[in-house]
Protein backbone atom coordinates (compact mmCIF):
# COMPACT_ATOMS: atom_id res chain seq x y z
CA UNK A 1 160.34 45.00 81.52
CA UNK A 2 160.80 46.38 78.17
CA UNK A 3 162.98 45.88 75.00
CA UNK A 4 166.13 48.03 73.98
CA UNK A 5 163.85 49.96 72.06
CA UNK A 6 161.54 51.33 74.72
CA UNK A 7 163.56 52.72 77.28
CA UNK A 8 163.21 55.68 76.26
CA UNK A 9 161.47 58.57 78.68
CA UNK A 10 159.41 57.11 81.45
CA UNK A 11 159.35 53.55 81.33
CA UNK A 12 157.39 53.41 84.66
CA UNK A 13 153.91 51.07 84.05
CA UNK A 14 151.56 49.76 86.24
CA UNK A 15 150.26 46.11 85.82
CA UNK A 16 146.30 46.72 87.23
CA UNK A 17 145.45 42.95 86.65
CA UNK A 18 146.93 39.81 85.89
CA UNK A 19 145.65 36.04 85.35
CA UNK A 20 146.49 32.90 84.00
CA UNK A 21 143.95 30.19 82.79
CA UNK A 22 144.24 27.23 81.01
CA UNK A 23 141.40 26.21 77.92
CA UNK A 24 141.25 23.42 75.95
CA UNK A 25 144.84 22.62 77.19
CA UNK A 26 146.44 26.06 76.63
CA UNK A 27 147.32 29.22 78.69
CA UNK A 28 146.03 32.34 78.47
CA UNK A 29 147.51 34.91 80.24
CA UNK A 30 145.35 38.55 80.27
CA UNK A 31 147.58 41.22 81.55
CA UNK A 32 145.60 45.13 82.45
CA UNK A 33 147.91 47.99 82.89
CA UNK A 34 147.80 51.77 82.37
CA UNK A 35 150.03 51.33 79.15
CA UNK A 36 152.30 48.58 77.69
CA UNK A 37 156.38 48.86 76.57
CA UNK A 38 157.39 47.69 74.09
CA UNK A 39 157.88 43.62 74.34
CA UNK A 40 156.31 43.93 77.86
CA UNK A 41 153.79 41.41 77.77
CA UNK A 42 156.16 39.19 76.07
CA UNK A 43 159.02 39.44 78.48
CA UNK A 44 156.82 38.84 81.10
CA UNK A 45 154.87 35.63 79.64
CA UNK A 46 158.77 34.31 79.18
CA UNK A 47 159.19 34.77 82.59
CA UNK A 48 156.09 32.82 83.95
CA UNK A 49 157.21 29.85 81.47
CA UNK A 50 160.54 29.85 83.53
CA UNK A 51 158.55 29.83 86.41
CA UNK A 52 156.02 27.36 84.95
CA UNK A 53 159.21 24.93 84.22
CA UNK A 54 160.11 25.26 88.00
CA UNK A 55 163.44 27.14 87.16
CA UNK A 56 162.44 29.93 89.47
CA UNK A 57 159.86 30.40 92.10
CA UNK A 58 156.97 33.06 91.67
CA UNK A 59 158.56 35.25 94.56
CA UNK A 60 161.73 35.49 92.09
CA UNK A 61 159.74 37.50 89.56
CA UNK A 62 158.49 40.02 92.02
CA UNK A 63 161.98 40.38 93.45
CA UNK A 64 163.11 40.82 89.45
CA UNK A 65 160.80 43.47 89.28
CA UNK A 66 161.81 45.16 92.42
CA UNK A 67 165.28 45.14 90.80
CA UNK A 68 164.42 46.33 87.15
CA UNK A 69 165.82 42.74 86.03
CA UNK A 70 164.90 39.70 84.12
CA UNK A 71 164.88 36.02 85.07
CA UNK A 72 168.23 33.74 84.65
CA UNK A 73 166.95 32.06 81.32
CA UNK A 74 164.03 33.54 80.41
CA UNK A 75 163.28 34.54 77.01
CA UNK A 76 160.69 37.23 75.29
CA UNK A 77 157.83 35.00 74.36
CA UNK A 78 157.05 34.60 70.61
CA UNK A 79 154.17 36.88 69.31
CA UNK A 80 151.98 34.24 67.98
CA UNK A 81 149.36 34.05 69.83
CA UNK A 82 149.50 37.53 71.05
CA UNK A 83 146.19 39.56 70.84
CA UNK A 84 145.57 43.60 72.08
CA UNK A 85 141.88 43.55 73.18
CA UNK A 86 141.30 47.24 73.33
């Protein structure tokens, strides 16, 4: 998943490890791949909040994948918040 923006070239990533855990009564969602497009991590943290809200199930997202699609009403999630570790 990627914005306008990034499709250029290869647009091919791979996601090496994923979790979700909630602190203090927030998420935090660490994503590991081999490189990030642009508005990746965002588009995907949009997604699990549709999920979250129990608009889609968790299989949906890998099928979206599967079909280079997004989620019926998910959004890019807001950058606030949003930290690159390394």
């Amino acid at each position: 998943f990627c914005a306008a923006e990034g499709r250029e070239g290869n647009t091919r990533r791979t996601l090496l490890h994923s979790e979700v855990r909630e602190r203090d009564g927030l998420l935090r969602v660490e994503l590991t791949a081999d490189a990030f497009l642009h508005n990746m991590v965002r588009i995907i943290v949009g997604q699990l909040v549709v999920i979250g809200q129990g608009h889609a199930a968790p299989n949906d997202l890998a099928r979206a994948l599967m079909e280079n699609r997004r989620l019926a009403g998910s959004a890019t999630a807001p950058a606030r918040g949003l930290v690159l570790a390394r």
